[in-house]
N, C-alpha and C. Protein backbone atom coordinates (compact mmCIF):
# COMPACT_ATOMS: atom_id res chain seq x y z
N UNK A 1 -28.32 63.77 -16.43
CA UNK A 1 -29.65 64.22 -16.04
C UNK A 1 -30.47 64.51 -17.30
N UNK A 2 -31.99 64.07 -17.40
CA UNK A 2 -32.84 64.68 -18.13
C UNK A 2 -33.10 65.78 -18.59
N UNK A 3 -33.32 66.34 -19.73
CA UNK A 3 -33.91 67.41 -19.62
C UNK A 3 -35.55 67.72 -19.66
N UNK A 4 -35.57 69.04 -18.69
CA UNK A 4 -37.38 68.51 -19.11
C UNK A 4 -37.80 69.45 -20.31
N UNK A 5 -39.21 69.21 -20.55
CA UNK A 5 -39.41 69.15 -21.47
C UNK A 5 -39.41 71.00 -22.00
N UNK A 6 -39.46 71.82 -20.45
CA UNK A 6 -39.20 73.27 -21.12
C UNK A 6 -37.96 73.72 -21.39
N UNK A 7 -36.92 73.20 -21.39
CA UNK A 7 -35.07 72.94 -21.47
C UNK A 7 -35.63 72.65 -22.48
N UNK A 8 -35.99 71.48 -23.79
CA UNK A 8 -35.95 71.03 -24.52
C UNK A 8 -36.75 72.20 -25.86
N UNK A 9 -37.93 72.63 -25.24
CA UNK A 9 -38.46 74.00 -25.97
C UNK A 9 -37.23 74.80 -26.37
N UNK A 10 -37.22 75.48 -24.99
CA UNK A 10 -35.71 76.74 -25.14
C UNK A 10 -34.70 76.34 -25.95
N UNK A 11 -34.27 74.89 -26.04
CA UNK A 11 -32.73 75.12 -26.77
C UNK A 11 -33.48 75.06 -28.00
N UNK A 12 -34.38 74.49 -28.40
CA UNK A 12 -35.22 74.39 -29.50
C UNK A 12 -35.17 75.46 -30.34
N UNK A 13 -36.03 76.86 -29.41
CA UNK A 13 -35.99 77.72 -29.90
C UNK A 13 -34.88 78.43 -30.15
N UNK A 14 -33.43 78.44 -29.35
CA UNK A 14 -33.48 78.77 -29.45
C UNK A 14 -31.83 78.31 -30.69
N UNK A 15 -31.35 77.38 -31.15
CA UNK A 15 -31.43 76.43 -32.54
C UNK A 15 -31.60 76.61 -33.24
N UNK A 16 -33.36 77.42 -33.57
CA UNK A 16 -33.80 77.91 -35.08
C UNK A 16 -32.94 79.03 -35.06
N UNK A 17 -33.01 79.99 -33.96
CA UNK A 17 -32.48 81.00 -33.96
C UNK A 17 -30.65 81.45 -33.98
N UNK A 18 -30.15 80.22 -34.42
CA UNK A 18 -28.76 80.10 -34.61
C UNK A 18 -28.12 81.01 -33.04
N UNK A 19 -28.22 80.54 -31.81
CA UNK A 19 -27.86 81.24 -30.66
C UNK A 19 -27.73 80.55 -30.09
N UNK A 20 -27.30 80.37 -28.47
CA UNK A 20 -26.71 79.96 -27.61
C UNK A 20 -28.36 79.62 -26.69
N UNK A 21 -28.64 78.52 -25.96
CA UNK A 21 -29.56 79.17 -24.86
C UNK A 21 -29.93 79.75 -23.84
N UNK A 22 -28.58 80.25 -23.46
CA UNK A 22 -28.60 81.23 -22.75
C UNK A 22 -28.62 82.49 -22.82
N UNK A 23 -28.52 82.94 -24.39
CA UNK A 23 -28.77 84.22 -24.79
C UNK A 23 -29.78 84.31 -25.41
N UNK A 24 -30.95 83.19 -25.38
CA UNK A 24 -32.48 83.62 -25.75
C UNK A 24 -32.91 84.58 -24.97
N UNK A 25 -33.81 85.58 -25.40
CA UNK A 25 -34.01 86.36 -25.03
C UNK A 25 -36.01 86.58 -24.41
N UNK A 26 -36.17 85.14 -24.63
CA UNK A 26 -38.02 85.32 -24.07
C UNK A 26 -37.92 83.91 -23.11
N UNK A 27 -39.13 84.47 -22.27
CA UNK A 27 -39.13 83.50 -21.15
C UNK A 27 -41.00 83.11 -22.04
N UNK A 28 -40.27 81.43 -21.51
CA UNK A 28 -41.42 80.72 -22.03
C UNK A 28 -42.89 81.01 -21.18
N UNK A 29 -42.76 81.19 -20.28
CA UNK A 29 -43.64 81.54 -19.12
C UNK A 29 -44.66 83.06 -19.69
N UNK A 30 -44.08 83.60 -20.38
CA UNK A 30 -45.06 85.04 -21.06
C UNK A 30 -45.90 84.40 -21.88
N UNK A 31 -46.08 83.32 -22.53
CA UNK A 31 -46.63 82.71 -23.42
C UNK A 31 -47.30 81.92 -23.59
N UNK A 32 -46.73 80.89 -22.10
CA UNK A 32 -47.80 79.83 -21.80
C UNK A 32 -47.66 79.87 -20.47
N UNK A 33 -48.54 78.61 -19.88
CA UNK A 33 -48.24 78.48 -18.61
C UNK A 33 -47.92 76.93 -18.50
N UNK A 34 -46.30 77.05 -17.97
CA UNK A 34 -45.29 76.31 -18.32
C UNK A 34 -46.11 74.99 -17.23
N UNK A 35 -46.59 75.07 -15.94
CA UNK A 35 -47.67 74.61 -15.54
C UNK A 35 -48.31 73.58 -16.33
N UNK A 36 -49.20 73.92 -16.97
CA UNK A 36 -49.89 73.04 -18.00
C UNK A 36 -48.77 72.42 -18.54
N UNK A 37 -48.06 72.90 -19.51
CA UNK A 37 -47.30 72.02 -20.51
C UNK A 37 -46.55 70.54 -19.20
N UNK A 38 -46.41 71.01 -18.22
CA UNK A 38 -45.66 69.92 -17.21
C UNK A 38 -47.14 69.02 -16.86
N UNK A 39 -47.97 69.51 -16.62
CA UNK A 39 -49.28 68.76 -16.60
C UNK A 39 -49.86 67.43 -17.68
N UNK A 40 -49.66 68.40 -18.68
CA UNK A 40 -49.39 67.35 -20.13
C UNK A 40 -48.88 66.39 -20.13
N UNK A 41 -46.96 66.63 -19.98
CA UNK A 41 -46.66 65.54 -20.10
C UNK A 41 -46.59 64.72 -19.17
N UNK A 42 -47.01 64.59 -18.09
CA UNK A 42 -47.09 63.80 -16.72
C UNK A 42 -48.55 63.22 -17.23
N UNK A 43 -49.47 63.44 -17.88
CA UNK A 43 -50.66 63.20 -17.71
C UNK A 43 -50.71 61.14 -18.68
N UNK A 44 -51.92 60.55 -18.13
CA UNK A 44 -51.16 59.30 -18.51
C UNK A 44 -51.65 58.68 -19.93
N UNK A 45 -52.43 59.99 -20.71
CA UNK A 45 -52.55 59.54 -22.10
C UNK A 45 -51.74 60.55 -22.67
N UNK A 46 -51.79 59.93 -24.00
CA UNK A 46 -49.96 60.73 -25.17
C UNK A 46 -51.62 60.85 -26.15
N UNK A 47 -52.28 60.98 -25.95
CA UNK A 47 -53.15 62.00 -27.17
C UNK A 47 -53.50 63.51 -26.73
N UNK A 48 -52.40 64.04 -26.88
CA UNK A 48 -52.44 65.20 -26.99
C UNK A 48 -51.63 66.20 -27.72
N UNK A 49 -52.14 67.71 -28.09
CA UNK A 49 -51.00 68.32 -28.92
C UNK A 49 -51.32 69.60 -27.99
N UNK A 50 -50.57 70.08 -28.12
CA UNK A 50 -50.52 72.00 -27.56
C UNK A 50 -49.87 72.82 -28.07
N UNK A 51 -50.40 73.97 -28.84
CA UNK A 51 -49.38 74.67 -29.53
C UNK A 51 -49.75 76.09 -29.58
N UNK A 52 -48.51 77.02 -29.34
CA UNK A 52 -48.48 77.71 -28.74
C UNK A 52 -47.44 78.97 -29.56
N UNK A 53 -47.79 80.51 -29.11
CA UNK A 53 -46.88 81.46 -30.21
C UNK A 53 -46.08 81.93 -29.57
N UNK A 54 -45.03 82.42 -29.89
CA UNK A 54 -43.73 83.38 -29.10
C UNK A 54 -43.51 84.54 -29.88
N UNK A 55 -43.23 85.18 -30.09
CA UNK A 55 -43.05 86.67 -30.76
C UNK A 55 -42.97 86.39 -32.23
N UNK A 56 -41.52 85.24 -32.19
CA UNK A 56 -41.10 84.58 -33.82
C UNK A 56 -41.33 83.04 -34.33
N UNK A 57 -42.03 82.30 -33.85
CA UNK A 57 -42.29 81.36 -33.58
C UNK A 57 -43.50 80.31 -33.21
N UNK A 58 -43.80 79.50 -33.80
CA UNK A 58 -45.22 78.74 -33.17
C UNK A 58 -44.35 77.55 -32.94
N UNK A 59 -44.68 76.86 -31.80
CA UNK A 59 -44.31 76.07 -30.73
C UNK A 59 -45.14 74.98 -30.96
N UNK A 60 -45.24 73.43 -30.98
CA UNK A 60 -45.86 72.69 -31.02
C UNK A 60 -45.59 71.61 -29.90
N UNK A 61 -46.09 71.03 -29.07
CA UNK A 61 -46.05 70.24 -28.12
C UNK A 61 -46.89 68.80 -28.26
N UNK A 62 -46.32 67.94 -28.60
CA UNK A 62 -47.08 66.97 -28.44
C UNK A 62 -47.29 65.29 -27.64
N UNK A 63 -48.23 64.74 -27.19
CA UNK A 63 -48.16 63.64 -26.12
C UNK A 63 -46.92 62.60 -26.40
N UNK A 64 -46.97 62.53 -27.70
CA UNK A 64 -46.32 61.35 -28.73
C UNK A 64 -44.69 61.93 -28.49
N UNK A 65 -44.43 62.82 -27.31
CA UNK A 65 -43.06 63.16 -27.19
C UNK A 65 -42.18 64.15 -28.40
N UNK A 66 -42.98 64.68 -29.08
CA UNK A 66 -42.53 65.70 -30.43
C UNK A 66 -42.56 67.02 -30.22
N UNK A 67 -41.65 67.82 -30.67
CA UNK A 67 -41.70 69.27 -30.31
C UNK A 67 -41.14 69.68 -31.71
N UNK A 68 -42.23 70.91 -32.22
CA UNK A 68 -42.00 71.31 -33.44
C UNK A 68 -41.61 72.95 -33.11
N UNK A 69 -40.71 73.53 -33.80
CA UNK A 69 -40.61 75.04 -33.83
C UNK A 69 -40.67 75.57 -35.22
N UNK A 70 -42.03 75.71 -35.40
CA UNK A 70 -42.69 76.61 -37.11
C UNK A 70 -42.31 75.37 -37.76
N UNK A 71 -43.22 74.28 -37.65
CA UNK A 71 -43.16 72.88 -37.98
C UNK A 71 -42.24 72.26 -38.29
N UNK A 72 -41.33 72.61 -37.89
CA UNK A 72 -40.14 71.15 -38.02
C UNK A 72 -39.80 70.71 -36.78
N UNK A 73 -39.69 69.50 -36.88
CA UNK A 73 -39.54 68.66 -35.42
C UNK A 73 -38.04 68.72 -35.04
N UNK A 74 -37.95 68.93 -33.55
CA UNK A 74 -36.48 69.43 -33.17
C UNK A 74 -35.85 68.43 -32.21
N UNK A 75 -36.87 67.46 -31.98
CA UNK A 75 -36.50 66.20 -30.95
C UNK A 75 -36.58 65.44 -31.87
């Protein structure tokens, strides 16, 4: 099975953070609205970026299928 693309955030984040993802400790949902980001990538142009903060962290989302955590790409 796929993962989508907020599975792919979380382990992301939580990767930098040398942890498990199940012991991250923030829900992506306080931060954004996970909504949109699923909107995004369903949407049928890839020119787009979205980026976004978490307590320790800036989040980058982009159409072109890239996800950055405090700019390094993690996909």
């Amino acid at each position: 099975m796929e993962q989508t693309i907020l599975d792919q955030i979380s382990e992301g984040i939580a990767d930098v953070e040398g942890i498990d993802p199940v012991d991250l400790d923030i829900s992506l949902q306080r931060y954004i609205s996970t909504d949109a980001i699923q909107d995004l990538v369903n949407h049928e142009s890839n020119a787009w970026r979205l980026q976004f903060e978490t307590p320790n962290h800036v989040v980058e989302v982009t159409g072109a299928d890239k996800i950055l955590i405090d700019g390094t790409q993690i996909n």
